[in-house]
Protein backbone atom coordinates (compact mmCIF):
# COMPACT_ATOMS: atom_id res chain seq x y z
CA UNK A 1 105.46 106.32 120.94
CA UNK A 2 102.19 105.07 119.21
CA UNK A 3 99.98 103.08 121.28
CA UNK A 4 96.63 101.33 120.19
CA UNK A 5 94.56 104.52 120.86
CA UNK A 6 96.38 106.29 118.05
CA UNK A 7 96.39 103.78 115.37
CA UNK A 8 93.27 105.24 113.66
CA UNK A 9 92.18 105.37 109.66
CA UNK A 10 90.65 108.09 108.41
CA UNK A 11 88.40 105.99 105.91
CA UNK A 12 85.99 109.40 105.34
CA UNK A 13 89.01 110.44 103.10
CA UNK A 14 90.88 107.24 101.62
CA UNK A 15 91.49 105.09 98.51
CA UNK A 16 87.82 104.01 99.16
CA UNK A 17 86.89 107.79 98.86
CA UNK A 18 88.42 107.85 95.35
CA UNK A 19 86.76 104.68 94.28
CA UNK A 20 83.35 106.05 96.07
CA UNK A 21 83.83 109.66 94.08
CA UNK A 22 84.14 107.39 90.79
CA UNK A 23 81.28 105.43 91.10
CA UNK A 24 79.15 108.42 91.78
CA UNK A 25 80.01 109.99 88.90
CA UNK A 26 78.94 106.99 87.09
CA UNK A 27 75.65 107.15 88.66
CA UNK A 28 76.39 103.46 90.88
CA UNK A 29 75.43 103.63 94.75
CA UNK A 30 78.19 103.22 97.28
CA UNK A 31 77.90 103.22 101.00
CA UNK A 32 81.29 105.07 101.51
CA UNK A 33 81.86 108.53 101.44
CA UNK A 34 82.94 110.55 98.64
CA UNK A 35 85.98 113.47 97.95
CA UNK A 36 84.22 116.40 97.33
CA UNK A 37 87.59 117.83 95.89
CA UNK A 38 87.35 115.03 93.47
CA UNK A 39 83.29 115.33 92.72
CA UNK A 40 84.04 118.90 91.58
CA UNK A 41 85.96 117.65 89.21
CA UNK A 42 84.53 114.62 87.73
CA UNK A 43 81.43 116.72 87.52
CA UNK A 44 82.58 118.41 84.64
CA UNK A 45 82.36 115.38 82.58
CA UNK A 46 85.01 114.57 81.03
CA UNK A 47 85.34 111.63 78.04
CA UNK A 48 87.91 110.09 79.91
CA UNK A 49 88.20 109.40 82.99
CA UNK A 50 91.85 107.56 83.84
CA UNK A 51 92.65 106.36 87.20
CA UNK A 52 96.74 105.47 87.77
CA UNK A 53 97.44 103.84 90.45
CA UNK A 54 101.41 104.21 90.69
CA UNK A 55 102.88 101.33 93.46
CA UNK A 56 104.70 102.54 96.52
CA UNK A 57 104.53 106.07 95.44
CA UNK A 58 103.28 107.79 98.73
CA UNK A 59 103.34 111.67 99.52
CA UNK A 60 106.58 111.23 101.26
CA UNK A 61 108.62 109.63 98.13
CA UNK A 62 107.32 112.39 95.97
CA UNK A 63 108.47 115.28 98.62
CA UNK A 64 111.68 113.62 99.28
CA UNK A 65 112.75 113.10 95.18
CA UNK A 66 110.76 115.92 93.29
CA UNK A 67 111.02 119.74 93.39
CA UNK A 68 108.21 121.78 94.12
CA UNK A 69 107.59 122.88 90.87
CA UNK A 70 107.49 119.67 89.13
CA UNK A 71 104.43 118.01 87.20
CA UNK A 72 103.33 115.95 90.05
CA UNK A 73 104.25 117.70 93.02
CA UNK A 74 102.53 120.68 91.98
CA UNK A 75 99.16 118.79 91.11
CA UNK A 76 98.59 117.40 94.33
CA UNK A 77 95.06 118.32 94.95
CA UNK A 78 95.28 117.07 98.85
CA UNK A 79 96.50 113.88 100.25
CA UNK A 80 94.49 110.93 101.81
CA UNK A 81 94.93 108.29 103.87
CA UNK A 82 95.53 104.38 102.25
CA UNK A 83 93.09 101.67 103.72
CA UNK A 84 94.97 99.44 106.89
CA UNK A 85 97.06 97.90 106.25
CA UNK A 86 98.78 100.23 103.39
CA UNK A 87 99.85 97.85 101.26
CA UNK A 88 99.21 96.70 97.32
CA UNK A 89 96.96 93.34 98.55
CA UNK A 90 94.28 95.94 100.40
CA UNK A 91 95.30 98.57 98.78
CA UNK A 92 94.59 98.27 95.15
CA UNK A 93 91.92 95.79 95.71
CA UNK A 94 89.86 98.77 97.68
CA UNK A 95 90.52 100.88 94.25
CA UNK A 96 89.34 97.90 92.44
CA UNK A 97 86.30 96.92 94.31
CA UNK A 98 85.33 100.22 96.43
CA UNK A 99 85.53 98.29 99.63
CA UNK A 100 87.77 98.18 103.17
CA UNK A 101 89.71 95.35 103.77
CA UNK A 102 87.26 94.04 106.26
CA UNK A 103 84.84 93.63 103.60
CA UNK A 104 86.96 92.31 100.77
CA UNK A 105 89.23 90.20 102.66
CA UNK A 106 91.88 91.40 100.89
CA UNK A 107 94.29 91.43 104.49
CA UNK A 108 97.97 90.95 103.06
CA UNK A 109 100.22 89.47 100.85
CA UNK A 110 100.01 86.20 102.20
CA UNK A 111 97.08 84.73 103.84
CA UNK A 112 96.35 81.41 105.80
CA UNK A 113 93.54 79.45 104.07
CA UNK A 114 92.01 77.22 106.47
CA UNK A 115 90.19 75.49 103.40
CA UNK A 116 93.33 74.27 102.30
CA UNK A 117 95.60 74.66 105.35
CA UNK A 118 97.96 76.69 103.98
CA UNK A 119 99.66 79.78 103.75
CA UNK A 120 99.13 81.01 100.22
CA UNK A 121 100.54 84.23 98.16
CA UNK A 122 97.10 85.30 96.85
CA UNK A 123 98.40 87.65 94.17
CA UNK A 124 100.88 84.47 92.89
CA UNK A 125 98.71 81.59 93.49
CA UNK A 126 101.94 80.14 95.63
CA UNK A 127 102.61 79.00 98.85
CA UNK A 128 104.35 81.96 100.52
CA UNK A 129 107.13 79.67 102.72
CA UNK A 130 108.03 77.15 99.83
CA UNK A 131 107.52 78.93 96.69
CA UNK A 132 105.64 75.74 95.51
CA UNK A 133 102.58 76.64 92.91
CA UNK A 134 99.41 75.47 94.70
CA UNK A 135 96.90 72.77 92.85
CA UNK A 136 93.53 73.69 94.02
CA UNK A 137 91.53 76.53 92.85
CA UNK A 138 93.36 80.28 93.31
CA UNK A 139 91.75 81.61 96.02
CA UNK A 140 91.79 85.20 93.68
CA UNK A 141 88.83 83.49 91.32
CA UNK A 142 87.11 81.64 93.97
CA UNK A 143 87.06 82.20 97.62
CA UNK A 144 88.03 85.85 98.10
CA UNK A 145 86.66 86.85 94.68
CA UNK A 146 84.86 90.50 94.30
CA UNK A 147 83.04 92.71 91.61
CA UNK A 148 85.08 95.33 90.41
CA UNK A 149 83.78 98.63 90.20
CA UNK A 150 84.38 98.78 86.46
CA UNK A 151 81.95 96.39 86.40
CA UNK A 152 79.48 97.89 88.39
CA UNK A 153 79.70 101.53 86.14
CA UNK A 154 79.48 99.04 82.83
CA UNK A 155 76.01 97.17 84.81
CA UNK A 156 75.17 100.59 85.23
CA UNK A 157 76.35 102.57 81.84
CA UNK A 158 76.52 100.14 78.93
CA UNK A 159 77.43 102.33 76.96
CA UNK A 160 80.91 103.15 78.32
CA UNK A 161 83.81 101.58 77.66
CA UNK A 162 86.00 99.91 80.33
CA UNK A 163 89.59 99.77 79.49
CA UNK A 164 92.16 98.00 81.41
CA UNK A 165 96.29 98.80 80.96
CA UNK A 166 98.69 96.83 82.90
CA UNK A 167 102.15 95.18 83.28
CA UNK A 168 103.44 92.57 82.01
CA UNK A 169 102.28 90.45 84.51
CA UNK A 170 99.04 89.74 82.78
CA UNK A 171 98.36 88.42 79.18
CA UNK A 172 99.11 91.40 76.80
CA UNK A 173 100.81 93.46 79.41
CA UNK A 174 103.24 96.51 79.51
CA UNK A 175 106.65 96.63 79.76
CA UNK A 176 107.31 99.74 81.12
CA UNK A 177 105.85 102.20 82.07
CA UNK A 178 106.23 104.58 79.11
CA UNK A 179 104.11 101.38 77.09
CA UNK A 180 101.66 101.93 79.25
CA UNK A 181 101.09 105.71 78.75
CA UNK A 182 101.47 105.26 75.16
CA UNK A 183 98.46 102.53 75.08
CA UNK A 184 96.57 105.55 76.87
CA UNK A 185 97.19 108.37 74.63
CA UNK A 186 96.11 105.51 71.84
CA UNK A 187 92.87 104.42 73.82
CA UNK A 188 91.77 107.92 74.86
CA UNK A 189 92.30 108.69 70.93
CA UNK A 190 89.80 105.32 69.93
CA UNK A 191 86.69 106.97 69.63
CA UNK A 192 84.46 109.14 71.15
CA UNK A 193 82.54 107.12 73.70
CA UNK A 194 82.86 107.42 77.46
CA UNK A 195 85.30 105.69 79.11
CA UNK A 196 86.89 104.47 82.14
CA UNK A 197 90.74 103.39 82.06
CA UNK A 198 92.51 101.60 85.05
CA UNK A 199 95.95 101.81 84.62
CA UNK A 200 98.47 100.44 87.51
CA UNK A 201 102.72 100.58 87.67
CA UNK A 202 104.47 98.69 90.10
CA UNK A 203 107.16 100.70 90.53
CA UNK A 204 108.72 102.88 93.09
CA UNK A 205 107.76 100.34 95.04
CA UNK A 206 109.56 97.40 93.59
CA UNK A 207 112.99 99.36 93.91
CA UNK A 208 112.22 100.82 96.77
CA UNK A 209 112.06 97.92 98.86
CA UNK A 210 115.47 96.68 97.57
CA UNK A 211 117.54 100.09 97.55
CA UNK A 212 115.30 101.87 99.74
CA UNK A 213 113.85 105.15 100.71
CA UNK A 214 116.96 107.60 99.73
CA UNK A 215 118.84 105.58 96.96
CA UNK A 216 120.13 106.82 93.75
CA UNK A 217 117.36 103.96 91.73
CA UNK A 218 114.26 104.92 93.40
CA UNK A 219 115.52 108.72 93.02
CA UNK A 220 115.58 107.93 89.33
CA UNK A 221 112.54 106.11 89.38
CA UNK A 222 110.19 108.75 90.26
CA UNK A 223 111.88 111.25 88.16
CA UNK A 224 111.39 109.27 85.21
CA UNK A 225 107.68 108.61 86.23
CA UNK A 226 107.33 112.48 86.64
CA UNK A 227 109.15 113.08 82.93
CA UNK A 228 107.34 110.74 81.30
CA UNK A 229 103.72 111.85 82.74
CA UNK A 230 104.39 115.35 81.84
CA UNK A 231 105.10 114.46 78.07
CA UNK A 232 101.78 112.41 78.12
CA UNK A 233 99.57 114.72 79.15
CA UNK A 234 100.01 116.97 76.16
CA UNK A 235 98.69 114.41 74.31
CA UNK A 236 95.28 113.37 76.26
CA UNK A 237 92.46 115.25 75.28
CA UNK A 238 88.61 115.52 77.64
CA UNK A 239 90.37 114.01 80.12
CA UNK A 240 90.75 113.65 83.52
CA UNK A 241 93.97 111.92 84.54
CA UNK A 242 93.20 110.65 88.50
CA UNK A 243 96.93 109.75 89.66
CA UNK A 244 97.87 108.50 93.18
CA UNK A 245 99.43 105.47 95.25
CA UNK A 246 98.26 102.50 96.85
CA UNK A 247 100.61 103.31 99.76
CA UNK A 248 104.45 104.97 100.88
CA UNK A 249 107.35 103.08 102.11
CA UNK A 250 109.49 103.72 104.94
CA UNK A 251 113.16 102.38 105.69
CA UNK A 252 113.25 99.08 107.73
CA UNK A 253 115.97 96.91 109.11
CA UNK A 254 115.03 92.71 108.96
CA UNK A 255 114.35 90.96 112.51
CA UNK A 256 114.75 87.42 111.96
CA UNK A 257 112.34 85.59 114.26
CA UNK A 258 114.07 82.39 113.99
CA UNK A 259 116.35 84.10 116.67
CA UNK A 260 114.06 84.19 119.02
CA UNK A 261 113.16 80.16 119.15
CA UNK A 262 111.43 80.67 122.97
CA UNK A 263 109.20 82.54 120.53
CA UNK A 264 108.77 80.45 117.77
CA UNK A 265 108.41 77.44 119.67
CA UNK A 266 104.76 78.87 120.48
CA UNK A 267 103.58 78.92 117.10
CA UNK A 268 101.11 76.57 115.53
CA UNK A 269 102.09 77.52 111.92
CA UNK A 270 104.71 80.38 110.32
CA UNK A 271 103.02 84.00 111.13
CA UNK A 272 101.32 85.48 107.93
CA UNK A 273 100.28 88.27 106.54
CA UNK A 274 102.70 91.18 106.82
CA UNK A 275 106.22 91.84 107.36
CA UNK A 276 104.92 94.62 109.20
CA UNK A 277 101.57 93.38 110.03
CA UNK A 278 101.48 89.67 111.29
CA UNK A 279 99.53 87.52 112.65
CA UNK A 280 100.13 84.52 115.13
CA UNK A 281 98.66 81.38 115.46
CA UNK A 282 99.30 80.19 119.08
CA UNK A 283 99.09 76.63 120.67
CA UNK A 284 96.81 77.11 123.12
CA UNK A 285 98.96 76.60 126.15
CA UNK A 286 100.94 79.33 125.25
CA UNK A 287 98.59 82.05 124.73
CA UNK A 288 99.24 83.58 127.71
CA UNK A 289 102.50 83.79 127.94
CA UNK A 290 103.11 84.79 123.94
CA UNK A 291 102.22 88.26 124.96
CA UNK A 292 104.39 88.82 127.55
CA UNK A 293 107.38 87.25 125.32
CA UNK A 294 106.24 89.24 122.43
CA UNK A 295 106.43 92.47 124.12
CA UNK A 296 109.75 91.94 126.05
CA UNK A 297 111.27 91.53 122.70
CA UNK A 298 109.41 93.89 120.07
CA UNK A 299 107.18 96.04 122.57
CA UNK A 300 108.77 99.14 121.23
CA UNK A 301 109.21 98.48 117.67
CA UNK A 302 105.16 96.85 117.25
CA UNK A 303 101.71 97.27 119.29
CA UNK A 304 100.29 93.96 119.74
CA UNK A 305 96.10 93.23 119.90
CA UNK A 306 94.65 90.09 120.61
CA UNK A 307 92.66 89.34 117.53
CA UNK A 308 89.09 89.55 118.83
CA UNK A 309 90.62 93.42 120.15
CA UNK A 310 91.96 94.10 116.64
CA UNK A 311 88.81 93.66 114.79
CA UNK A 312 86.90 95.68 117.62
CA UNK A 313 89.31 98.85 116.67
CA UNK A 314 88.00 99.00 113.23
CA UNK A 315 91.35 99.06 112.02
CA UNK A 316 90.53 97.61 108.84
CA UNK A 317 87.64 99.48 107.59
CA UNK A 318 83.95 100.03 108.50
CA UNK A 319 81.44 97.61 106.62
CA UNK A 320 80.12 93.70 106.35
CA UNK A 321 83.04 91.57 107.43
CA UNK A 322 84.35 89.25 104.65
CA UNK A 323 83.33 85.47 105.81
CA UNK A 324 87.01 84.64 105.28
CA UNK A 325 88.65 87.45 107.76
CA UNK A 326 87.80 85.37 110.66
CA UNK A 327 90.38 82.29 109.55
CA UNK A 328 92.98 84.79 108.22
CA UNK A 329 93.60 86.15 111.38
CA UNK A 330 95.30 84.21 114.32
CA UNK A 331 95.47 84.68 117.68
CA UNK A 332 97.29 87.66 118.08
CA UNK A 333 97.82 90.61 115.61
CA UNK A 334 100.94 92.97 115.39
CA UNK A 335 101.47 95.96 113.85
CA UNK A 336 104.54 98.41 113.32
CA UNK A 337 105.23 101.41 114.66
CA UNK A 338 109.05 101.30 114.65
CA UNK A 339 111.55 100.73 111.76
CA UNK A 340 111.62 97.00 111.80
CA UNK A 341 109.99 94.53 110.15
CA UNK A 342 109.90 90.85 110.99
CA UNK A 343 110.28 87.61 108.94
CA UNK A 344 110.80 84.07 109.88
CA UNK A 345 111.88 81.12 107.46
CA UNK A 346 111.05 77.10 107.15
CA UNK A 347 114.33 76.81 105.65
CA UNK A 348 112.17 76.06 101.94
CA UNK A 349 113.12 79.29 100.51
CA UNK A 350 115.20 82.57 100.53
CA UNK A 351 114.55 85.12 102.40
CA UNK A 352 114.27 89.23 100.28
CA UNK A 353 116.18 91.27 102.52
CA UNK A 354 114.35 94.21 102.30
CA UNK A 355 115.95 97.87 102.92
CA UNK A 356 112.41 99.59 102.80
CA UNK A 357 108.89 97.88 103.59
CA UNK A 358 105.20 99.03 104.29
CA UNK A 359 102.01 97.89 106.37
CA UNK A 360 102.76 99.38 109.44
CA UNK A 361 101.69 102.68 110.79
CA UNK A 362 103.47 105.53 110.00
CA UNK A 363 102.60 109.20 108.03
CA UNK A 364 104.50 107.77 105.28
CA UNK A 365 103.44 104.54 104.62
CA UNK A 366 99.89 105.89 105.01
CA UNK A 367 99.77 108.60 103.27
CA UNK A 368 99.45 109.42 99.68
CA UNK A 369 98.42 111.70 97.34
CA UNK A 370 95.49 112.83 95.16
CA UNK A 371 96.73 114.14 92.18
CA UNK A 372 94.61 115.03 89.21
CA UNK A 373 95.53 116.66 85.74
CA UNK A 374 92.41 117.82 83.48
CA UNK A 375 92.87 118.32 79.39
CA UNK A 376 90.01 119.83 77.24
């Protein structure tokens, strides 16, 4: 069984790596360390340089639904370690800004905002247990804002070009994921200035969590994703075509803790974060006894740190801790080692059953791959 000891990050080779390698390249200081496997290549200067980030699609998922011998199995160059907790809040914000959660405060999916005294969907600008659109400011733009690192290689380039291909999600987005690889082969084609393209896909993940690890969808998923990168890369030319994953999934079964009301009757708010990483926010006459309650129910399923303990482990990242951490995170802090993940419900709104999840600890929610396809 894991215990606290063993939940370690190996930020020296991480998402923060890649983003570190990339803004060397560019000539921008970062205090993180780099991929050499990745400096070797950039430093052949390529006109492109394209970094996919493909959602949910850890080392695991590709070993489980692709051959040996296909496109991206056989260009993994090594695999690396997602930031804590793996999932696409901290994940692809590290990518984006080059930093650990600690230091962007990017913690979860949905984070308690003292400032407005609730517990908001930062990605949706919603309140996570109602669904209900919130009316002040999104926290994205204002109080957990950052500077991207395309920004940073433009401050520090000017003249390279920063291109951005998306879902459908934003203003002028793809949608699928064959759009988006088209709008590459057609931006790479432009001109002949430098470039950096971002490029993200929210699938396996999406399908994942609802069919899960195994199933026929996600099977066909990746195989599609594989197909269709193949047939693109024939097309790119000085390029170098950075693939990987923000993190892996693993199949989970749902704990409701609404079941467990000696629990719940201990909390000072609905937990938030994670379905696999939580926090608590304890009345204070409980505090003591929420441990031992915690543990009698989920000891073996989740390892359990009081929050002052949690941020001592490093767990989220080495760096200067975001001013906003502090409020996100409640009295106690769980994480999972098991196959479970935990939910609870106000009654406001439905809850996803969920047949796969992420943001615990495990090899395969943690680990992904770097995979990296260069065109002349």
């Amino acid at each position: 069984m894991v215990n606290k000891s063993q939940i370690k990050i190996d930020y020296d080779r991480s998402i923060i790596s890649i983003s570190s390698s990339i803004l060397k390249h560019f000539n921008v200081n970062n205090p993180y360390k780099t991929l050499p496997e990745l400096d070797e290549i950039l430093a052949r200067d390529y006109q492109n340089v394209v970094l996919m980030i493909i959602d949910g699609m850890g080392t695991e998922l590709i070993k489980r639904h692709l051959a040996e011998d296909s496109f991206l199995y056989r260009h993994i160059v090594t695999n690396i370690s997602s930031v804590f907790p793996p999932t696409t809040a901290a994940a692809t914000t590290a990518y984006h800004s080059g930093l650990p959660p600690i230091s962007s405060g990017w913690l979860g999916w949905m984070n308690y905002y003292p400032q407005y005294g609730k517990i908001i969907e930062t990605f949706r600008n919603t309140e996570f247990y109602s669904g209900k659109p919130i009316t002040e400011p999104a926290p994205s733009e204002t109080l957990i804002n950052y500077e991207t690192i395309y920004s940073k290689i433009q401050k520090a380039n000017p003249t390279v070009e920063y291109y951005r291909i998306f879902p459908d999600f934003e203003e002028n987005g793809c949608q699928s994921f064959e759009e988006e690889c088209e709008r590459l082969i057609d931006c790479q084609r432009s001109n002949n200035n430098k470039k950096i393209i971002s490029m993200y896909w929210t699938e396996p993940d999406h399908s994942t969590h609802i069919y899960g690890v195994d199933s026929a969808e996600t099977h066909k998923i990746i195989t599609d994703i594989n197909r269709t990168l193949e047939s693109t890369v024939s097309k790119l030319k000085n390029t170098v075509l950075i693939v990987s994953a923000d993190h892996g999934l693993i199949n989970t079964q749902n704990i409701l803790l609404n079941d467990y009301p000696d629990l719940c009757e201990m909390f000072i708010r609905p937990p938030s974060l994670e379905a696999r990483f939580l926090t608590f926010f304890i009345k204070p006459e409980k505090r003591k006894s929420f441990p031992l309650v915690f543990e009698k129910y989920f000891g073996k399923e989740f390892v359990l740190y009081k929050k002052e303990e949690f941020l001592r482990a490093g767990v989220l990242g080495k760096g200067n801790q975001h001013p906003l951490v502090e409020g996100f995170l409640g009295d106690f802090v769980v994480i999972g080692i098991g196959e479970h993940h935990l939910q609870y419900t106000t009654g406001e709104r439905e809850i996803k059953r969920f047949k796969a999840d992420h943001a615990g600890f495990s090899a395969a929610e943690m680990t992904i791959p770097l995979i990296i396809y260069e065109t002349n």
